[in-house]
Protein backbone atom coordinates (compact mmCIF):
# COMPACT_ATOMS: atom_id res chain seq x y z
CA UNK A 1 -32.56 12.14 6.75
CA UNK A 2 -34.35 12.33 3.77
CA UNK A 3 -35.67 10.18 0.95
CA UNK A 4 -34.53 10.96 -2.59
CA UNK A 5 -37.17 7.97 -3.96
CA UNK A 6 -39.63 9.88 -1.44
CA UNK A 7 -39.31 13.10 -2.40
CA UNK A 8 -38.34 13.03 -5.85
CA UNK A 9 -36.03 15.93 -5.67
CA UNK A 10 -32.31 13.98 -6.47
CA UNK A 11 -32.86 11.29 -9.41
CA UNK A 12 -30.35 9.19 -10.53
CA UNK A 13 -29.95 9.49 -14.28
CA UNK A 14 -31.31 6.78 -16.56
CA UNK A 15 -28.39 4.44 -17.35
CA UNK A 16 -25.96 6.74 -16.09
CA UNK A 17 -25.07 4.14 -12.70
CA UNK A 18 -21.75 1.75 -14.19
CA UNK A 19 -19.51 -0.78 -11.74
CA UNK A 20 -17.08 -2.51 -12.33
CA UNK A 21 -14.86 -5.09 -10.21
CA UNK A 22 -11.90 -4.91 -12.02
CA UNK A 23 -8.83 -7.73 -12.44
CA UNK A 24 -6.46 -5.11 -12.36
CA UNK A 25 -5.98 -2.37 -10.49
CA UNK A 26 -7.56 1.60 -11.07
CA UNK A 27 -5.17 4.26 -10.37
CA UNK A 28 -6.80 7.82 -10.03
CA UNK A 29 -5.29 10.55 -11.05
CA UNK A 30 -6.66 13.21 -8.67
CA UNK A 31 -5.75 14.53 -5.67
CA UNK A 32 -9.51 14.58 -3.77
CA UNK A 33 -10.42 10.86 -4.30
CA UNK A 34 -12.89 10.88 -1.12
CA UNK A 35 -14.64 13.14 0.98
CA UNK A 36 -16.92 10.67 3.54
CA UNK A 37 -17.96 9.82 6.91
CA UNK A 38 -18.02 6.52 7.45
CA UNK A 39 -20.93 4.12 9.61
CA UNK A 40 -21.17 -0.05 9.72
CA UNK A 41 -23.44 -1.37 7.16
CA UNK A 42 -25.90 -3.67 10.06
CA UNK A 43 -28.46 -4.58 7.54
CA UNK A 44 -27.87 -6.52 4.32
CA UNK A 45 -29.68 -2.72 2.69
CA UNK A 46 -26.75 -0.24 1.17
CA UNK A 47 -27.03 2.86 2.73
CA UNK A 48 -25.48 6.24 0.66
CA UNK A 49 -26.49 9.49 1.39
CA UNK A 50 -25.21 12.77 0.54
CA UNK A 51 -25.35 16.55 2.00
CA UNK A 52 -26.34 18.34 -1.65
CA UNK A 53 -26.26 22.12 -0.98
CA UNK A 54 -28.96 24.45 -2.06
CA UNK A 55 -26.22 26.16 -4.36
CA UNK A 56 -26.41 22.74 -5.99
CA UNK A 57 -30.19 23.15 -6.72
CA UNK A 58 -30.83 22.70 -11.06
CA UNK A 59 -27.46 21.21 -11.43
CA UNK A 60 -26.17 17.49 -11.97
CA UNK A 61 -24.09 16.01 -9.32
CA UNK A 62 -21.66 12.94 -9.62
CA UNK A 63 -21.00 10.23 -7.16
CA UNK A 64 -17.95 8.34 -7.67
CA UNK A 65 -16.52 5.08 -5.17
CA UNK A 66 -13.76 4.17 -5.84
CA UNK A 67 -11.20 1.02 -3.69
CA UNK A 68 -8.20 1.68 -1.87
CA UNK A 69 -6.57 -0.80 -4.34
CA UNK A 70 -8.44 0.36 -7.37
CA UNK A 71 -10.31 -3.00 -7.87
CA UNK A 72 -13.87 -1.72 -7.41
CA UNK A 73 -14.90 1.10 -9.02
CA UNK A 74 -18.53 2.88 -9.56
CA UNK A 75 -20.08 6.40 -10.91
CA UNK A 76 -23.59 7.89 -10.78
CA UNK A 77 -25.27 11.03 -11.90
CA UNK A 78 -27.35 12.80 -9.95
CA UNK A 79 -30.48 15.47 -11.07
CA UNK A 80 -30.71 18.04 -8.84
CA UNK A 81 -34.12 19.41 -8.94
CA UNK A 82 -34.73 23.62 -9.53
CA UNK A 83 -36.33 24.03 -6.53
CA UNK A 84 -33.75 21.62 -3.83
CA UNK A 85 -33.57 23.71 -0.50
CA UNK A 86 -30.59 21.58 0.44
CA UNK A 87 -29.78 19.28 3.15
CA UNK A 88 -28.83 15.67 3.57
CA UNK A 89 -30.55 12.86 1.47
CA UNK A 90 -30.39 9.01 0.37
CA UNK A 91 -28.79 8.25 -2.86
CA UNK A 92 -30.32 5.49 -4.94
CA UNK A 93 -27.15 2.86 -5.29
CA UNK A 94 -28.27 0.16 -6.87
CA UNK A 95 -25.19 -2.13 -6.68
CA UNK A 96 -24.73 -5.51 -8.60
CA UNK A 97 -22.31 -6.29 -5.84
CA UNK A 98 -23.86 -5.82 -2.48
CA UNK A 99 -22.01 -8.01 -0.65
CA UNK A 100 -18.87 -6.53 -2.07
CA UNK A 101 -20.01 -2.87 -1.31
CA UNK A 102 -20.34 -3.81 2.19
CA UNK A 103 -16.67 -5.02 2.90
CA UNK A 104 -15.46 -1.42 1.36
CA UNK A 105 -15.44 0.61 4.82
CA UNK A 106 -13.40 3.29 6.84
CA UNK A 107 -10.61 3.95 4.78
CA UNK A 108 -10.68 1.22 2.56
CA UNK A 109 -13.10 3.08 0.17
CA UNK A 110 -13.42 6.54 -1.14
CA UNK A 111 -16.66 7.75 -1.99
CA UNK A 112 -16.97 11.53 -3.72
CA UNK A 113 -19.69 13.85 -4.62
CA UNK A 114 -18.68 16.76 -7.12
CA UNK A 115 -20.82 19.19 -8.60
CA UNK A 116 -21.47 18.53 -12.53
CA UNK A 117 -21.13 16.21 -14.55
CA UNK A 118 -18.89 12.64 -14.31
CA UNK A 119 -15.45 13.19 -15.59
CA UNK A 120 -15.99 16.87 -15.64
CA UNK A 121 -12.91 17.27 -12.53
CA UNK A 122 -14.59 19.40 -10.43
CA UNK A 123 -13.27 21.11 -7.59
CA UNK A 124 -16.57 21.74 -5.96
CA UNK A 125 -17.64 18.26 -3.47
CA UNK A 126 -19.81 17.81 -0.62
CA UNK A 127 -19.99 14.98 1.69
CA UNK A 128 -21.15 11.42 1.37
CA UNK A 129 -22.12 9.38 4.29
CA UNK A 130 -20.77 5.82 3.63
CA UNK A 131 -22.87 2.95 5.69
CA UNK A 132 -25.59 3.52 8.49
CA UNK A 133 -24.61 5.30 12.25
CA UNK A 134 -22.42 7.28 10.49
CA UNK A 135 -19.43 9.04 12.52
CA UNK A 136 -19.37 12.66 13.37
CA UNK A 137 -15.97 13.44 11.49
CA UNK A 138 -15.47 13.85 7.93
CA UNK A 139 -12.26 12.45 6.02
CA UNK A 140 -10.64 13.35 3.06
CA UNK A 141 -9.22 10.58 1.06
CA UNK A 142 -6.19 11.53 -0.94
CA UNK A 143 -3.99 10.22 -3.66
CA UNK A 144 -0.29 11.60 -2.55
CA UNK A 145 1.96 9.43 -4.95
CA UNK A 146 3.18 7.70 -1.75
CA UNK A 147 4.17 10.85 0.35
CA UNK A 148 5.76 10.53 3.47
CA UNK A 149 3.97 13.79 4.77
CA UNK A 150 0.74 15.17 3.91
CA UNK A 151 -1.45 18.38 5.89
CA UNK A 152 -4.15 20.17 5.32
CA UNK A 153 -4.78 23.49 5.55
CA UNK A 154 -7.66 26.25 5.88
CA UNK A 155 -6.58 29.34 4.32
CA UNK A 156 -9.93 31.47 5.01
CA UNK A 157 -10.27 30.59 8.28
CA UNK A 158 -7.02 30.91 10.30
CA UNK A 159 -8.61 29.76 13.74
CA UNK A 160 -8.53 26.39 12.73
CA UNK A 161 -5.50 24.84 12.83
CA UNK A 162 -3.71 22.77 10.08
CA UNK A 163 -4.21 18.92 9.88
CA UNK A 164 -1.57 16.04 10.19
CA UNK A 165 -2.70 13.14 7.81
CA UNK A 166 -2.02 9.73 8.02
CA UNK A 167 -1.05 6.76 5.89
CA UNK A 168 -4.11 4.57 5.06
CA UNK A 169 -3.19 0.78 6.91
CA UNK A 170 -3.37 -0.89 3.63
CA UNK A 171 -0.43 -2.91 1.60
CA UNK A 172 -2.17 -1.99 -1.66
CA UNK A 173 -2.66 1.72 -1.59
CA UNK A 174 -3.12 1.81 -5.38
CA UNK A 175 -6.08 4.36 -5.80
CA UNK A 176 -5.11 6.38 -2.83
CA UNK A 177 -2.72 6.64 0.31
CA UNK A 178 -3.87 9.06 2.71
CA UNK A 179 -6.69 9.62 5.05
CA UNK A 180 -6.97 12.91 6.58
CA UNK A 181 -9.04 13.60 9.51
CA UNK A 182 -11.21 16.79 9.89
CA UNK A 183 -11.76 18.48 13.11
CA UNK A 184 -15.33 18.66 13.92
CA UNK A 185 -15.26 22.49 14.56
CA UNK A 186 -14.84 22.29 10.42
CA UNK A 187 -18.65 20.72 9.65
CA UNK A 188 -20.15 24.54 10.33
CA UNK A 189 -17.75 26.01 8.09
CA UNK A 190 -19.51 24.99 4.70
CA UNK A 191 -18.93 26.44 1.96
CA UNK A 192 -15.15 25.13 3.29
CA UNK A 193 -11.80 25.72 1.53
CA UNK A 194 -9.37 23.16 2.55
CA UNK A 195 -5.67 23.15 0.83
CA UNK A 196 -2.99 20.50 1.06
CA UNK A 197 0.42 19.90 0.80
CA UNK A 198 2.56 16.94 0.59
CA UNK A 199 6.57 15.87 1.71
CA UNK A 200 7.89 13.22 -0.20
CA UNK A 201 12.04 12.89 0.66
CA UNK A 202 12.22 16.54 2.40
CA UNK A 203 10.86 17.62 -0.88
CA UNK A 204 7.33 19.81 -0.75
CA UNK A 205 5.23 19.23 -3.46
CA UNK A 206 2.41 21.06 -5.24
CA UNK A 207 -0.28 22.97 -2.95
CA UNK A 208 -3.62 21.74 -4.04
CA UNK A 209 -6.84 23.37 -3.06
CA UNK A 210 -10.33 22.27 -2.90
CA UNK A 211 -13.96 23.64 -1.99
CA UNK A 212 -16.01 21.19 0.45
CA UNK A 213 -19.37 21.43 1.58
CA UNK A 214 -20.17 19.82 5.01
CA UNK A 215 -22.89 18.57 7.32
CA UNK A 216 -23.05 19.18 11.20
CA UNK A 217 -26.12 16.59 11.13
């Protein structure tokens, strides 16, 4: 893994880092709220790190964590320097909150890295690796609006077969709901379009679709 600090080649921007433990309760907006795999944290140190793809290399990157029940929120940008050759890196976090940070884990937290710009919406995200011994399998985190059914899809590579999502175990599912699985045959496949769909009352909703870029380290 490497070091950002060491290597200089992903800064965070100058005052750009903002938390916030709020009294009441985020509610995102977005479909992709997440895209993680998740490790314990077994030293008091956070650990966030990031696959940045070369494709990435010159641009500004934004890494947003947001609470299953909205009540912790935080967002970062990231310089990409010209001449990044991609791969996985640490991400300077410098939380207020540390002891905080380290209850959010598994699906209790949804950390996301998309390409640009904070509050620019972008499609384009690449994972984040959430705590130290990270797992092999990435999730998606995903705000349904409470749908009873949720799957997602590869529609550029029909070899892999669609995934069955489940319903995060918490009783405040406020920021998001679902928690979906990848198969590991998926972390080769990067770029990776992944589409989903939702059932709410036998009722299919919209088909969203997003482009993730993964890590087989």
């Amino acid at each position: 893994m490497l070091s950002a600090q060491e290597h200089g080649k992903i800064k965070l921007q100058e005052n750009s880092f903002t938390e916030v433990v709020n009294e009441a309760a985020e509610i995102s907006g977005s479909r992709l709220v997440g895209l993680a795999r998740f490790g314990q944290w077994t030293t008091d140190a956070i650990s966030v790190s990031a696959h940045i793809p070369k494709e990435w290399s010159g641009a500004s990157a934004c890494l947003s964590v947001l609470s299953v029940d909205g009540f912790y929120q935080s967002q970062g940008t990231y310089n990409v320097s010209d001449d990044w050759s991609g791969g996985n890196t640490l991400l300077d976090y410098p939380t207020k909150n540390p002891r905080h940070v380290r209850e959010l884990q598994n699906d209790g937290v949804a950390p996301l890295l998309t390409r640009g710009l904070c509050g620019e919406g972008s499609a384009d995200s690449s994972l984040v690796f959430w705590g130290e011994g990270t797992g092999e399998r990435a999730a998606l985190l995903l705000n349904t609006s409470r749908a009873e059914e949720t799957f997602v899809y590869f529609p550029n590579n029909p070899e892999v077969d669609d995934v069955s999502c489940d319903v995060v175990e918490f009783d405040n599912r406020t920021a998001f709901d679902t928690v979906c699985v990848l198969p590991k045959i998926v972390a080769s496949l990067s770029p990776l379009v992944a589409g989903t769909v939702s059932f709410k009352r036998g009722e299919m909703g919209r088909e969203v679709e997003f482009t993730l870029h993964l890590s087989d380290e």
